[in-house]
C-alpha atoms as a PDB file:
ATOM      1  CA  UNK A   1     221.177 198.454 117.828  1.00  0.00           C
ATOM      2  CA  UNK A   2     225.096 199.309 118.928  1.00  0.00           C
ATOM      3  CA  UNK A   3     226.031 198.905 122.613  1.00  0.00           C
ATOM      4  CA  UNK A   4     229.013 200.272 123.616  1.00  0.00           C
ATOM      5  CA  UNK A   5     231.552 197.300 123.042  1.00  0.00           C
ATOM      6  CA  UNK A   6     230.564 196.862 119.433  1.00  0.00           C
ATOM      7  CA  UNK A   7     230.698 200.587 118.809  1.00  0.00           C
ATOM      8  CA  UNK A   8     234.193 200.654 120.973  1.00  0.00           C
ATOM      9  CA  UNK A   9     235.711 197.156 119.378  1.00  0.00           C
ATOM     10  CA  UNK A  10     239.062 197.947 117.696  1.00  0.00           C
ATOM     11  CA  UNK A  11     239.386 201.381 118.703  1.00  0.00           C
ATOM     12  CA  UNK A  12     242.580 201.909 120.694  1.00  0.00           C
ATOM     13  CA  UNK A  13     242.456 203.388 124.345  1.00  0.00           C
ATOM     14  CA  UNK A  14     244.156 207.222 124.456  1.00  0.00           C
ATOM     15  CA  UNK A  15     247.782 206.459 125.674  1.00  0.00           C
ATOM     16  CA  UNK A  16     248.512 210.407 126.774  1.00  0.00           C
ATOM     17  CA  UNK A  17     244.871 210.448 127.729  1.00  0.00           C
ATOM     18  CA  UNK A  18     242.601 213.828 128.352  1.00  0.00           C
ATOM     19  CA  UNK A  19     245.060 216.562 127.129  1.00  0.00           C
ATOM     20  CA  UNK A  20     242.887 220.497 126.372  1.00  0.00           C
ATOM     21  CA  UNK A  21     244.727 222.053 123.192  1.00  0.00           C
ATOM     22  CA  UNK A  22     243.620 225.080 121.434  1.00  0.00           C
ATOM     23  CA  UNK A  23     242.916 225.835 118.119  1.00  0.00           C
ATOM     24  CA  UNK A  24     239.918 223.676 117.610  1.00  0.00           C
ATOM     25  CA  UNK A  25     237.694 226.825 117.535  1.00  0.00           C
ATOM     26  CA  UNK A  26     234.361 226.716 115.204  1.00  0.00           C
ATOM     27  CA  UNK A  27     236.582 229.578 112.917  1.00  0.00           C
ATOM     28  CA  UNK A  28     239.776 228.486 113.429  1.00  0.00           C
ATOM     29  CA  UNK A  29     242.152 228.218 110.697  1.00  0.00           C
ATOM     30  CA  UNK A  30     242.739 224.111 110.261  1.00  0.00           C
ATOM     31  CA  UNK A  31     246.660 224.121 108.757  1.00  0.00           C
ATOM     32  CA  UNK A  32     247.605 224.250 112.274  1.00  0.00           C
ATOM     33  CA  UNK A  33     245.765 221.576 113.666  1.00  0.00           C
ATOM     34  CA  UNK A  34     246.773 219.649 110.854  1.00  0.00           C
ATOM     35  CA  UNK A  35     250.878 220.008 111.714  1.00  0.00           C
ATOM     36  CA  UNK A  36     249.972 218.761 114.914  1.00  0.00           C
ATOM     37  CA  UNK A  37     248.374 215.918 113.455  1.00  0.00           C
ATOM     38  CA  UNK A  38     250.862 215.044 111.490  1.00  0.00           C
ATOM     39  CA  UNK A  39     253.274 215.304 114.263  1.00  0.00           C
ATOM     40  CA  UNK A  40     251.410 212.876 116.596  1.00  0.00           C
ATOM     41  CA  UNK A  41     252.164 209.354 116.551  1.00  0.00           C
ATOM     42  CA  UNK A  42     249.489 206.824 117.379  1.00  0.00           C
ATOM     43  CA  UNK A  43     245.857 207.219 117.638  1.00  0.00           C
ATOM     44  CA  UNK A  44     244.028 210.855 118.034  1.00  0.00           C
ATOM     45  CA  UNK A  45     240.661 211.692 119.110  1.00  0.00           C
ATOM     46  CA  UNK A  46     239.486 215.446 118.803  1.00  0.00           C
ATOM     47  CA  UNK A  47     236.366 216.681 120.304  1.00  0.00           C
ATOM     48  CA  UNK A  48     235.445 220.293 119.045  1.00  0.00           C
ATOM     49  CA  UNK A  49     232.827 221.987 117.242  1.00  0.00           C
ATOM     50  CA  UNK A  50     231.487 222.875 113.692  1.00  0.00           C
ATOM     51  CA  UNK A  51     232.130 223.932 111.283  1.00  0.00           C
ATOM     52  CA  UNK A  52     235.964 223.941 112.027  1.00  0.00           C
ATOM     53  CA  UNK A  53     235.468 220.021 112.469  1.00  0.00           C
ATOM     54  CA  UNK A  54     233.588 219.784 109.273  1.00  0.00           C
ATOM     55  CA  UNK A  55     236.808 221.705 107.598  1.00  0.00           C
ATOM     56  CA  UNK A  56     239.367 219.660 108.926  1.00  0.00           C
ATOM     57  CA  UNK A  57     237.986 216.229 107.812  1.00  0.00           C
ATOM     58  CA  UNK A  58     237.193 218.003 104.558  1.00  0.00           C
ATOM     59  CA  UNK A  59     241.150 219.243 103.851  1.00  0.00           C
ATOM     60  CA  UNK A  60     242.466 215.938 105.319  1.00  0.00           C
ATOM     61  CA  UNK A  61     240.350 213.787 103.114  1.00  0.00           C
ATOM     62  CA  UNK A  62     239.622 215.934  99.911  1.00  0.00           C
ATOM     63  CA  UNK A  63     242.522 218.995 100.228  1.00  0.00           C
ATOM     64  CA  UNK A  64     240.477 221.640 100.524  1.00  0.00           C
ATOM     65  CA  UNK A  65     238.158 223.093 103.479  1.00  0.00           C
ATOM     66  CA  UNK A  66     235.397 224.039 100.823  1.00  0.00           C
ATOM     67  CA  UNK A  67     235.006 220.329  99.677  1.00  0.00           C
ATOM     68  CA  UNK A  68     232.177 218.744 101.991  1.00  0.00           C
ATOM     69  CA  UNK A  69     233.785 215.270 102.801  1.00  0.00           C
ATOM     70  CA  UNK A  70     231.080 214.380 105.777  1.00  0.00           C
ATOM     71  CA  UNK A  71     227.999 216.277 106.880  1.00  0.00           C
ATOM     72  CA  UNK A  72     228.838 216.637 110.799  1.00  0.00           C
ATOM     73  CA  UNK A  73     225.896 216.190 113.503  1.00  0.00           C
ATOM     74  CA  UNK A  74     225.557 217.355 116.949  1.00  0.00           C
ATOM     75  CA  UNK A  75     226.929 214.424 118.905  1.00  0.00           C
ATOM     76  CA  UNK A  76     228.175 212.481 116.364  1.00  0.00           C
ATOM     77  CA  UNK A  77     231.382 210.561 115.930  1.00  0.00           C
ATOM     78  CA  UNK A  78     233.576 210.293 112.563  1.00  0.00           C
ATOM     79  CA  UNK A  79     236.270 208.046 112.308  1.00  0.00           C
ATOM     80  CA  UNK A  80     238.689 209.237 109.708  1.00  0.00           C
ATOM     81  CA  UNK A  81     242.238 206.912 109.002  1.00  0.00           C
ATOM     82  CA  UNK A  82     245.557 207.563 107.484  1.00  0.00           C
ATOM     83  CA  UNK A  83     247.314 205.004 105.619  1.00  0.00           C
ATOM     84  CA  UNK A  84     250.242 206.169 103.107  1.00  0.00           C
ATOM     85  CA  UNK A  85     249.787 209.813 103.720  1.00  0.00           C
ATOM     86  CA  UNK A  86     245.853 209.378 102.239  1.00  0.00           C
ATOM     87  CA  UNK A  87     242.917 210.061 104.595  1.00  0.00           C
ATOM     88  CA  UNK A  88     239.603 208.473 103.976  1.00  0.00           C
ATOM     89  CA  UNK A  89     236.111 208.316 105.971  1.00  0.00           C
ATOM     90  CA  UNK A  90     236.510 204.892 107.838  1.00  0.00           C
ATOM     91  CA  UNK A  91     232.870 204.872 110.102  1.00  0.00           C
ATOM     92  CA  UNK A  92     230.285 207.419 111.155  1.00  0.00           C
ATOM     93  CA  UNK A  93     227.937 206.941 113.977  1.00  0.00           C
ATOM     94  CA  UNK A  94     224.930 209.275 114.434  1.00  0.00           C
ATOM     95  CA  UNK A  95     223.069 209.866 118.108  1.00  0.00           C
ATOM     96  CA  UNK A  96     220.316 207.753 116.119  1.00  0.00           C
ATOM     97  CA  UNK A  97     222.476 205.233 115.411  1.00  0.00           C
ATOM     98  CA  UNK A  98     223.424 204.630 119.130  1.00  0.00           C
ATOM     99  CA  UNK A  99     221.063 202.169 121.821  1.00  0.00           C
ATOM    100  CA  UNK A 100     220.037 204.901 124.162  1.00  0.00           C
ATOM    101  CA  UNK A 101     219.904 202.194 127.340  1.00  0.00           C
ATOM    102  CA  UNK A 102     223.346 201.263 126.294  1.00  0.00           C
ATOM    103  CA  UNK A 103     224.488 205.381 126.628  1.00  0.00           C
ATOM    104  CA  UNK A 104     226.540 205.915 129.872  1.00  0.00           C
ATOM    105  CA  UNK A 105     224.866 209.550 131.372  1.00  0.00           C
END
């Protein structure tokens, strides 16, 4: 199984840290959250909820919010990258995936 350093291992540490932003509503449109996006510079993690989640990996990846790119679980972390203005699918970890004894709670 994971632990927490191999599931952590090349992921870079939040430089502006915990910072609440809105628009990451389960109905909220996702061209807005996708400016911002493309405004940041540097790694970005979003926590939020489905489906909105589901429809912003989908129109980063595929274009379109009604193109299912990644099937979304409760708890579950996807790892989407940019390179040359494409977006792909780099790593998906499910709560199965993860040790449970090596879970911080």
């Amino acid at each position: 199984m994971w632990g927490k350093d191999a599931l952590l291992a090349g992921v870079e540490p939040l430089a502006k840290g915990v910072v609440s932003v809105s628009g990451l509503k389960p109905n909220d449109d996702v061209h807005p959250m996708i400016e911002a996006i493309h405004r940041q510079d540097g790694s970005l993690m979003l926590v939020g909820h489905l489906p909105f989640l589901g429809r912003l990996a989908s129109m980063l990846v595929a274009g379109n919010t009604e193109t299912t790119v990644i099937r979304f679980q409760n708890a579950g972390i996807v790892y989407l990258a940019e390179e040359d203005g494409h977006w792909s699918v780099s790593w998906v970890v499910t709560p199965e995936l993860l040790d449970k004894s090596a879970c911080v709670t």
